[in-house]
Protein backbone atom coordinates (compact mmCIF):
# COMPACT_ATOMS: atom_id res chain seq x y z
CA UNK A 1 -12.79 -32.69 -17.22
CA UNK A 2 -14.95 -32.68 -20.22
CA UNK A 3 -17.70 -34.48 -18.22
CA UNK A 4 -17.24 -31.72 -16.01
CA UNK A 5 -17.48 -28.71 -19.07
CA UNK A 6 -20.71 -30.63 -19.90
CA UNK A 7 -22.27 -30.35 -16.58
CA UNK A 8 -21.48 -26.67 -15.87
CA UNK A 9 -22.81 -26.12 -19.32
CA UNK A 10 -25.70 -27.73 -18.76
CA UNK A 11 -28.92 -25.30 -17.59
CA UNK A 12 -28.90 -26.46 -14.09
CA UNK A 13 -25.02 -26.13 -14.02
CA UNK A 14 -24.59 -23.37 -11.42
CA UNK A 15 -25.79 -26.51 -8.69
CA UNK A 16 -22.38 -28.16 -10.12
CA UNK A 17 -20.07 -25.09 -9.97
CA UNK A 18 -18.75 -25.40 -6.33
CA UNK A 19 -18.07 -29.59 -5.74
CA UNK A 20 -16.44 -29.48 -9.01
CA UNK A 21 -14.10 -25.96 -7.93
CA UNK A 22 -13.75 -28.35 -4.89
CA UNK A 23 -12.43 -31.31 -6.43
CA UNK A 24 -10.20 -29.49 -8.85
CA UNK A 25 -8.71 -26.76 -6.20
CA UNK A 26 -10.66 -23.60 -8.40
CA UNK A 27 -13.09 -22.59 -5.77
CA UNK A 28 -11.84 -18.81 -4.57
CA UNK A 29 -13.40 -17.12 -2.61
CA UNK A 30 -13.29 -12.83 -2.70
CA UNK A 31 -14.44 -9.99 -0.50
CA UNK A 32 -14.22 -6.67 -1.69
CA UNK A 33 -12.38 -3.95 0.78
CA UNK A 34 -11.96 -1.04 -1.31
CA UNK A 35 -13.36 -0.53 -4.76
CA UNK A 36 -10.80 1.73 -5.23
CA UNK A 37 -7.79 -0.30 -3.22
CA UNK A 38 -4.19 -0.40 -4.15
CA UNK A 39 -0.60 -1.88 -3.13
CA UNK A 40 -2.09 -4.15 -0.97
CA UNK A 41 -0.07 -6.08 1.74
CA UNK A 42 -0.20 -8.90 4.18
CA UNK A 43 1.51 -8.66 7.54
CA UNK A 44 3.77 -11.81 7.85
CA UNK A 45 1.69 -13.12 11.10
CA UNK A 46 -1.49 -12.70 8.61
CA UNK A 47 -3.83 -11.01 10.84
CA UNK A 48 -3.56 -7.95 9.21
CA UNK A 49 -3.83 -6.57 5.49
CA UNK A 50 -2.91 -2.95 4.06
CA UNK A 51 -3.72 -1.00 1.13
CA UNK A 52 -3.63 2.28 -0.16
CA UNK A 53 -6.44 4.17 -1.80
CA UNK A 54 -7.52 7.77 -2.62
CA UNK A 55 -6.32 10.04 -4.95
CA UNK A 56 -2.26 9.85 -5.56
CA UNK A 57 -1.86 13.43 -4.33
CA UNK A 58 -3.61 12.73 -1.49
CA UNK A 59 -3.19 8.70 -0.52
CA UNK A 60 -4.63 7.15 2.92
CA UNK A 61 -3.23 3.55 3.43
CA UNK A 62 -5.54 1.45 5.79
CA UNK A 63 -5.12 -1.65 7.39
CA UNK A 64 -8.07 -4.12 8.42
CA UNK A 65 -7.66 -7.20 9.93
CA UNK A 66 -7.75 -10.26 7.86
CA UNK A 67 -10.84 -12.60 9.91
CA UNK A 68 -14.29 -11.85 10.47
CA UNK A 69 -15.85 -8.54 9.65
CA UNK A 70 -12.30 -7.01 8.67
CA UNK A 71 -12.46 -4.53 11.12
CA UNK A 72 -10.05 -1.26 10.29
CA UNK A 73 -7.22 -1.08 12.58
CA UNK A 74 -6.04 2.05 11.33
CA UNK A 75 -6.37 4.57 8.64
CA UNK A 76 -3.40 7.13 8.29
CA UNK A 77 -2.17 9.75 5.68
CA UNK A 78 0.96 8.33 4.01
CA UNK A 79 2.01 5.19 1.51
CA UNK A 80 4.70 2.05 1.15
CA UNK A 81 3.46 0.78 4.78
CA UNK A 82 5.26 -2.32 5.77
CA UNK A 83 4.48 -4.22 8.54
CA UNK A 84 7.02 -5.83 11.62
CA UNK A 85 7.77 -9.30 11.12
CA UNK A 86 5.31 -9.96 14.39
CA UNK A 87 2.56 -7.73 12.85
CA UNK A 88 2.61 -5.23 15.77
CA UNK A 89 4.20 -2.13 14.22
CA UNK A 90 3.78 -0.42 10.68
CA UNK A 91 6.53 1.69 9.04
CA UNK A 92 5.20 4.47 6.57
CA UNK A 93 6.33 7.12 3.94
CA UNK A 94 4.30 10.20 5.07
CA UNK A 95 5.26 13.40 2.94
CA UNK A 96 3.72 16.40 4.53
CA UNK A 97 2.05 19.08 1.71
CA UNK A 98 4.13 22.42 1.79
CA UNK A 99 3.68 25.19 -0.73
CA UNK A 100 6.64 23.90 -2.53
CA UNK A 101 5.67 20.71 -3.15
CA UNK A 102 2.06 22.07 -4.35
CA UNK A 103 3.75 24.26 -6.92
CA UNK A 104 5.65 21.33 -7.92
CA UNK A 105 2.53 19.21 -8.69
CA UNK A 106 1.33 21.74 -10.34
CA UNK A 107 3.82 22.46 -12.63
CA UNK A 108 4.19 18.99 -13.40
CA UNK A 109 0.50 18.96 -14.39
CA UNK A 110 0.75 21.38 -16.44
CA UNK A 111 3.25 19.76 -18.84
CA UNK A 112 1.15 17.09 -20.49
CA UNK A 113 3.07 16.44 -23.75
CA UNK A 114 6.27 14.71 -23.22
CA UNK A 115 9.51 16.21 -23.60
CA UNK A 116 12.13 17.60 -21.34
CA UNK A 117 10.17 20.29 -19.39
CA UNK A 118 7.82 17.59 -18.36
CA UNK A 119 10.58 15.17 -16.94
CA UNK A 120 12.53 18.54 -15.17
CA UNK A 121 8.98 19.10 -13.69
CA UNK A 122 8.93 15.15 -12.65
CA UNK A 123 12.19 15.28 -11.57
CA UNK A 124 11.78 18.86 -9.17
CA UNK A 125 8.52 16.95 -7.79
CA UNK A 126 10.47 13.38 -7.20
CA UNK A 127 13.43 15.41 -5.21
CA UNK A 128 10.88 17.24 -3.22
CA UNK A 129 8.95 14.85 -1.79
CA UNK A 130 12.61 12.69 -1.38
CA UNK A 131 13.56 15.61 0.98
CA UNK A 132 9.94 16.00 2.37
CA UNK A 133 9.12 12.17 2.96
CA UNK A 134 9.08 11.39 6.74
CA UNK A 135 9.21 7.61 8.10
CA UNK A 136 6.68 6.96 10.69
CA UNK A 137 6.68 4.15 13.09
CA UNK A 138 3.13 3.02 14.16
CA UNK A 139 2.04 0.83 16.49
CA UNK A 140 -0.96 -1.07 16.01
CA UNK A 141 -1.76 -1.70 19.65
CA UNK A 142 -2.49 1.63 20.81
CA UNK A 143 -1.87 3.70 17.48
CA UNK A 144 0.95 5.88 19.17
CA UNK A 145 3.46 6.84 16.04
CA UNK A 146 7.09 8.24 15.95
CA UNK A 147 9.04 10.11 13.72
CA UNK A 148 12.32 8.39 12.87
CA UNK A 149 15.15 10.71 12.76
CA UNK A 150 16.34 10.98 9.17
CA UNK A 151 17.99 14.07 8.77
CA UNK A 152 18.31 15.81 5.82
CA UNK A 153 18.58 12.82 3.88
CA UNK A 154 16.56 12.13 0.80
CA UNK A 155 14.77 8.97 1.10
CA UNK A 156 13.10 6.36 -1.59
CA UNK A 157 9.71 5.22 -0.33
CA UNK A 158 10.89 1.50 0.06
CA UNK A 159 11.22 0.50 3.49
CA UNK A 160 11.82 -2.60 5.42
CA UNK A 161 11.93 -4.26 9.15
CA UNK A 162 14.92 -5.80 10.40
CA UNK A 163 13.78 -9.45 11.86
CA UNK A 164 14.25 -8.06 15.76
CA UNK A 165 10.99 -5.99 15.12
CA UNK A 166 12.65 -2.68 15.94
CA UNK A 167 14.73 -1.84 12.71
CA UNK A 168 13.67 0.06 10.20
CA UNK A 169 15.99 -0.18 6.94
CA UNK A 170 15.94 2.52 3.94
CA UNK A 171 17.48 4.26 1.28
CA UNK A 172 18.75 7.27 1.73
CA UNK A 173 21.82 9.75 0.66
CA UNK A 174 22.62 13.34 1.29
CA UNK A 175 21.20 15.84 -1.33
């Protein structure tokens, strides 16, 4: 290793930079998707890969495919997409924007010190978008989506497939 330190050192070390990453299993190598690019995840077949990015009021999630030119498969409003254990469906949080839930935001952004009105202003926004949040099914061959029936549950944005492809498991309670 410290012949190694030497070499890349040396002026004409960028030649040496890759067969020594080789030999000592360092070489990575990175493509950039999104500058902006968040919760990113990999669908368990690995063809595809999601991530969220935008503004937080206003989040698209996209999925591109993980080979070649990473084409985009889709691009939908909505956040905490999960893929089916054979990487044909996506499941989705997708909380439509109602008058509401704007007044919410904006009350919570209007409390910037911290104290109690700010957290009742979190909490009112949190409960909304719990009993506003939709679960969308999506399916990556032909992009056709359905609504799951929820009710008038709230829901937590975590969601999760079942291993037969077709269930979709989440959190939810009565209000």
């Amino acid at each position: 290793l410290t012949a190694y330190i030497r070499l890349l050192n040396s002026p004409s070390g960028d030649q040496y930079l890759e067969p020594i990453a080789l030999q000592t299993g360092e070489l990575f190598v990175t493509e950039e998707l999104s500058a902006d690019g968040r919760n990113p995840r990999l669908s368990p077949d690995g063809r595809f890969i999601s991530y969220e990015t935008g503004p937080a009021k206003n989040t698209v999630t996209r999925i591109r495919r993980t080979e070649g030119a990473h084409q985009q498969v889709a691009e939908f409003e909505g956040t905490n997409a999960v893929f089916a254990p054979d990487g044909s469906k996506v499941a989705y949080v997708r909380i439509p924007v109602t008058e509401e839930l704007t007044k919410a935001q904006q009350a919570l952004d209007n409390q910037t010190e911290p104290g109690p009105e700010r957290t009742y202003a979190q909490q009112m926004l949190t409960r909304l978008q719990s009993k506003g949040s939709r679960i969308i099914l999506r399916d990556l061959s032909n992009q056709n989506e359905t609504e799951l029936k929820t009710g008038d549950l709230l829901k937590q944005p975590g969601i999760v497939f079942g291993a037969d492809n077709l269930t979709v498991y989440f959190v939810g309670a009565p209000e």
